[in-house]
Protein backbone atom coordinates (compact mmCIF):
# COMPACT_ATOMS: atom_id res chain seq x y z
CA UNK A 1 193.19 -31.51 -23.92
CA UNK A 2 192.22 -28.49 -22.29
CA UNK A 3 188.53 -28.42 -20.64
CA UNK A 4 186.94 -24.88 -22.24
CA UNK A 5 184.04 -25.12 -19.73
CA UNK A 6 186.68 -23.11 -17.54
CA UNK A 7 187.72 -19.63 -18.63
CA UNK A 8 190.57 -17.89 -16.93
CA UNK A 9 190.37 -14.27 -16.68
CA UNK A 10 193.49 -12.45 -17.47
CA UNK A 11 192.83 -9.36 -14.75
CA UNK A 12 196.17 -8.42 -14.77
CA UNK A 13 197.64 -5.16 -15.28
CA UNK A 14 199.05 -5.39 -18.79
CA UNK A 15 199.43 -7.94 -21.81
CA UNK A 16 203.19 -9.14 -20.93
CA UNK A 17 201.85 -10.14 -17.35
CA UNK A 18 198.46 -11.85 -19.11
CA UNK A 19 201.12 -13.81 -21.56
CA UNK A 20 202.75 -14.96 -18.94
CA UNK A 21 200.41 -16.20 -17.01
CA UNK A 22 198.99 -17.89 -20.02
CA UNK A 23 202.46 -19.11 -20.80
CA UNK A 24 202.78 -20.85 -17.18
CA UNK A 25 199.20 -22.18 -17.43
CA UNK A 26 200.53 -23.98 -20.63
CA UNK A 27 197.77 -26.66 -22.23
CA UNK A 28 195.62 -27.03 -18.95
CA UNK A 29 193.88 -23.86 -20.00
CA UNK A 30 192.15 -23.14 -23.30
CA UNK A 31 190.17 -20.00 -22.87
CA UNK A 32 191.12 -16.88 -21.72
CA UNK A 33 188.68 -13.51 -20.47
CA UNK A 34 190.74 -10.31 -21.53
CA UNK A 35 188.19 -7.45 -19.79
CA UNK A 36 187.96 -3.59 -19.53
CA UNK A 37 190.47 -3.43 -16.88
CA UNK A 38 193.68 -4.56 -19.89
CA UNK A 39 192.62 -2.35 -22.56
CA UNK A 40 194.95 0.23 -22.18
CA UNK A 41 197.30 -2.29 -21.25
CA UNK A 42 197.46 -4.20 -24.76
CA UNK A 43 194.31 -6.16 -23.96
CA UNK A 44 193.90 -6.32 -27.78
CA UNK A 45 197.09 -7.56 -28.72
CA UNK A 46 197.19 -10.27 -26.17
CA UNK A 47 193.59 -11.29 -27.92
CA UNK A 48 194.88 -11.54 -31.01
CA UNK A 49 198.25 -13.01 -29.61
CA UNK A 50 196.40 -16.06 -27.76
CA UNK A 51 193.86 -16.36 -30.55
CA UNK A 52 196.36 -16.51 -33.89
CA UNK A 53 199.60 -17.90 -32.16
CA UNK A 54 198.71 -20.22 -29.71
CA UNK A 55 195.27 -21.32 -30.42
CA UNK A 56 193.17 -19.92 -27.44
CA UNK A 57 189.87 -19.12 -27.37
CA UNK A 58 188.98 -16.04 -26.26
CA UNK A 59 186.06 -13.68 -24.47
CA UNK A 60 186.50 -9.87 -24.35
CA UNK A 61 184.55 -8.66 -21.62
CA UNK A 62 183.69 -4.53 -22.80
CA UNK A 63 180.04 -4.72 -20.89
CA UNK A 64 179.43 -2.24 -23.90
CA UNK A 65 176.68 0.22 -23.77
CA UNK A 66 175.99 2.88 -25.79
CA UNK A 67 173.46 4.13 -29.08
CA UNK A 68 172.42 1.46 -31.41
CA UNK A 69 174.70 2.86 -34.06
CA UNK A 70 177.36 2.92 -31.91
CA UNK A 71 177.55 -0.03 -30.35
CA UNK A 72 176.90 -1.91 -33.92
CA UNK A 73 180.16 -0.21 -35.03
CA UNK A 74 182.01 -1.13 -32.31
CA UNK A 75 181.35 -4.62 -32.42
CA UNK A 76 181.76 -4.66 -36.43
CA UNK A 77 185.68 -3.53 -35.45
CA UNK A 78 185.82 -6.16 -32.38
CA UNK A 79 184.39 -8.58 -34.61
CA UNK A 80 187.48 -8.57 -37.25
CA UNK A 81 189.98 -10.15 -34.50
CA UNK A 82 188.39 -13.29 -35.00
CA UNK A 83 187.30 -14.23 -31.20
CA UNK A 84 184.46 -15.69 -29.71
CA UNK A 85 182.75 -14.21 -26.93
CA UNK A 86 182.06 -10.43 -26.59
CA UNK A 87 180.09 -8.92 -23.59
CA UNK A 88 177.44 -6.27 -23.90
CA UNK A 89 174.72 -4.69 -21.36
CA UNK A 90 172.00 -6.87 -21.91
CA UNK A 91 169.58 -4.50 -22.66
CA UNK A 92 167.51 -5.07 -26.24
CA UNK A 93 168.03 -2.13 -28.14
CA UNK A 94 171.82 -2.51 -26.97
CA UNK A 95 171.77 -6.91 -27.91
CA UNK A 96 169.74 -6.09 -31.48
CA UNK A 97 172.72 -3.65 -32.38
CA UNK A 98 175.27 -5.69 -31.38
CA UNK A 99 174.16 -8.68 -33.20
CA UNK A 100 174.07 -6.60 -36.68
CA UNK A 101 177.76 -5.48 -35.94
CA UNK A 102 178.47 -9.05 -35.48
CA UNK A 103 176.40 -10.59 -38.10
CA UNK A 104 179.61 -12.11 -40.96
CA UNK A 105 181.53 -13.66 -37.92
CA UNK A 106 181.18 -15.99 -35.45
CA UNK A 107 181.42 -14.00 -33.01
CA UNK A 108 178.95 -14.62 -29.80
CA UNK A 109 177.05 -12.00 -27.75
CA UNK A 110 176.57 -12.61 -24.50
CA UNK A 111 174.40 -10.25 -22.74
CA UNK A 112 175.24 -9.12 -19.01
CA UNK A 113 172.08 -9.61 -16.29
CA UNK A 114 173.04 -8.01 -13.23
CA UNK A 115 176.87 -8.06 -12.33
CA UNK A 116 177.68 -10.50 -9.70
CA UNK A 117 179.19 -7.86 -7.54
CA UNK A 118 175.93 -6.35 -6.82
CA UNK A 119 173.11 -6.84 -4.76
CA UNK A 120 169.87 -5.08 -3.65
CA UNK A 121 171.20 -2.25 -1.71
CA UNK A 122 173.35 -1.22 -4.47
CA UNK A 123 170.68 -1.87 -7.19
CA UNK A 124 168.78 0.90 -4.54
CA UNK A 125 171.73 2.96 -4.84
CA UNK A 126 171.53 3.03 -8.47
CA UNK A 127 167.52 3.81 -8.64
CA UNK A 128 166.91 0.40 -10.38
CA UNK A 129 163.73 -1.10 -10.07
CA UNK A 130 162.75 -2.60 -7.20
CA UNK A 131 162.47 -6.72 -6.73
CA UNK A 132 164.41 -9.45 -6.00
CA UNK A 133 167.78 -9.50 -7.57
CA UNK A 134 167.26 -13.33 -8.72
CA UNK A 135 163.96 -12.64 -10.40
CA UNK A 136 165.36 -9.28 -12.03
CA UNK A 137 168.03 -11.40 -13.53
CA UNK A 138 165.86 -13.71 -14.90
CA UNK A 139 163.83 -11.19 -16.35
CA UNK A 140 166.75 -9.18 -17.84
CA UNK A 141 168.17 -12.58 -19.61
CA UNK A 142 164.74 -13.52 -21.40
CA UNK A 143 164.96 -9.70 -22.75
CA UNK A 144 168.04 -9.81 -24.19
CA UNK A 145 167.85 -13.51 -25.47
CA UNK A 146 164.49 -12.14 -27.28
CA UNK A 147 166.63 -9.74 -28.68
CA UNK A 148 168.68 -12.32 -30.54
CA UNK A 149 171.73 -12.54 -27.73
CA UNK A 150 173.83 -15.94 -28.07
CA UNK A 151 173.72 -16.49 -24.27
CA UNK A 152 174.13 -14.52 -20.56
CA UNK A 153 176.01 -13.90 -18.49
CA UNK A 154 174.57 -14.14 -14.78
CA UNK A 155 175.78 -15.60 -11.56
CA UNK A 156 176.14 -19.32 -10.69
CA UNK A 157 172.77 -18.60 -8.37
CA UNK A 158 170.61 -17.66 -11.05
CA UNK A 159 172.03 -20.19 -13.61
CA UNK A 160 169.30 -22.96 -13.06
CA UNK A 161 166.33 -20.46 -13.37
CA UNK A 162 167.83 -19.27 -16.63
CA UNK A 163 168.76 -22.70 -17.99
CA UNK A 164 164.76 -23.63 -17.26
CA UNK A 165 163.64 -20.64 -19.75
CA UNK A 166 162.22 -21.85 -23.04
CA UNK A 167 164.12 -18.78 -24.45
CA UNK A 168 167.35 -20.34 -23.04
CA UNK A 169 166.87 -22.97 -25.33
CA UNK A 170 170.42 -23.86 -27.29
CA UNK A 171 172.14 -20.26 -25.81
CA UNK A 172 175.12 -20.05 -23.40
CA UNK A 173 175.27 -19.35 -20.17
CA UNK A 174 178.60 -18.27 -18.57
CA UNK A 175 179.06 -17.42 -14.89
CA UNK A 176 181.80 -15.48 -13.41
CA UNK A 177 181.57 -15.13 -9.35
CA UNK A 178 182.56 -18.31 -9.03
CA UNK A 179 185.18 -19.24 -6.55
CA UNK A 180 186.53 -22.86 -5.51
CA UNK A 181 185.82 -24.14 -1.84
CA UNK A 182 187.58 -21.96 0.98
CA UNK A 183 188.78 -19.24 -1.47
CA UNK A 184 188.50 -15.11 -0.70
CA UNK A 185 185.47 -14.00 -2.16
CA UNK A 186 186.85 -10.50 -3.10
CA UNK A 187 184.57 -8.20 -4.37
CA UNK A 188 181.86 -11.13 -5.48
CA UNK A 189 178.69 -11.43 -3.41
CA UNK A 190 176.90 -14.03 -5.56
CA UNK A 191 179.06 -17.04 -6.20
CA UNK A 192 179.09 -20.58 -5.88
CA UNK A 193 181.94 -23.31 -6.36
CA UNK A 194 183.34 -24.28 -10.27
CA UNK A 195 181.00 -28.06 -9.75
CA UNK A 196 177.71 -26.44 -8.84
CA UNK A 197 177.52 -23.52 -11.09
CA UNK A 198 178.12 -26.05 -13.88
CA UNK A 199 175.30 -28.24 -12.16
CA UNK A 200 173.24 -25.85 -12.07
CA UNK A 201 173.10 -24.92 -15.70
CA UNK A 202 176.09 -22.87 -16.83
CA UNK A 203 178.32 -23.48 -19.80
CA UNK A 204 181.39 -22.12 -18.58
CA UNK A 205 182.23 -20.18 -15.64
CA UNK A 206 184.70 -17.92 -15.28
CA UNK A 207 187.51 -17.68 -12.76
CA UNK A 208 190.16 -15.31 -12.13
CA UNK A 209 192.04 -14.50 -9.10
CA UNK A 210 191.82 -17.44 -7.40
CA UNK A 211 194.19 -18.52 -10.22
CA UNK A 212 195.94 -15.64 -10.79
CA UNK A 213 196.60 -14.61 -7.39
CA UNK A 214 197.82 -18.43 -6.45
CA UNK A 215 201.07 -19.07 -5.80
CA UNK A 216 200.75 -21.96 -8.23
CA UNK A 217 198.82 -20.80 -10.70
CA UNK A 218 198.80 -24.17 -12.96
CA UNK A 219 197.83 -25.96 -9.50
CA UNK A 220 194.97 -24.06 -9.01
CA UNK A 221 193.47 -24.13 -12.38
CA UNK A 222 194.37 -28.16 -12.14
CA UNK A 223 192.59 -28.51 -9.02
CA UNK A 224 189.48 -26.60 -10.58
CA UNK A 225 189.37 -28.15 -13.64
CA UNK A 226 189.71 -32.03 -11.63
CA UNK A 227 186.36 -31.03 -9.67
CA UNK A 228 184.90 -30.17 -13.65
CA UNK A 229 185.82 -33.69 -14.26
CA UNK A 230 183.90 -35.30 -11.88
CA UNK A 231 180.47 -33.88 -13.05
């Protein structure tokens, strides 16, 4: 049986390559991330294909953001393929709205911190407000788990201050930038390795090249999900 605490995320170009990947990673892998990058490239269908014909679970990564009424549409739509994690900017107004669209399915929000790509300088760049990343993360996932969202999403780093807030209580956290010992770190600046961002509080984490970009893709999610095993 598959161990769900590791998501692989499909970032290829299109759904044929994402099907085949999930094809060659066989049973070892239960959960799939389809994100904004595969939505013009059948991102959708692949969803549903996983989902209804082989039994995946699934988290679509849109990072939406837009008006309340908006965003609560969207997610009502998103909501009728039957998956079971769906990322939105964690920002209230945007959580509340997604959480009516979502509110006859199962469907889980998770809201999004501060991506782990990011750090100070280009939070500067952006005009955001000024502290420590860590602390603005912290402060960004108690807002939107106020606002009714089913869990975070935040980096490996930040994972044990969030799993220590009483509003954290029962809700998921799930960290992407996280990259097994000795791998490229791409474009990820806050990441730890698969064992110590569950450790450290998260729920699942969420790995993608690393796998994808292996040369053995099955070996490299086996080799991650054996260092799950021994925590």
């Amino acid at each position: 049986m598959s161990d769900d605490r590791l998501i692989v995320a499909l970032d290829v170009p299109d759904a044929v390559q994402g099907l085949a990947l999930a094809d060659t990673l066989g049973d070892s892998v239960g959960f799939y991330k389809i994100g904004l990058g595969m939505l013009t490239g059948g991102g959708l269908a692949l969803a549903n294909e996983l989902k209804q014909r082989h039994g995946k679970r699934v988290f679509l990564d849109m990072k939406l953001f837009d008006i309340g009424a908006t965003i609560e549409n969207a997610v009502r739509g998103l909501a009728k393929f039957d998956l079971d994690f769906l990322t939105v900017h964690g920002d209230p107004h945007v959580v509340r709205a997604a959480k009516q669209g979502a509110a006859d399915s199962d469907l889980k929000i998770l809201g999004v911190t501060i991506l782990t790509s990011l750090d100070r300088g280009d939070l500067n760049e952006a005009m955001l407000v000024a502290g420590d990343v860590p602390d603005l993360v912290v402060e960004r996932a108690v807002r939107a788990l106020e606002a009714g969202a089913d869990g975070v999403i935040a980096s490996p780093r930040e994972a044990e201050m969030i799993r220590a807030l009483p509003q954290a209580k029962d809700r998921l956290i799930v960290t992407p930038g996280v990259r097994p010992p000795g791998a490229d770190l791409g474009d990820q600046k806050r990441v730890a390795t698969p064992a110590s961002a569950i450790t450290a509080g998260a729920d699942h984490i969420v790995v993608g090249r690393p796998v994808w970009k292996s040369a053995d893709p099955r070996a490299a999610a086996q080799a991650i999900l054996d260092e799950l095993s021994t925590i």
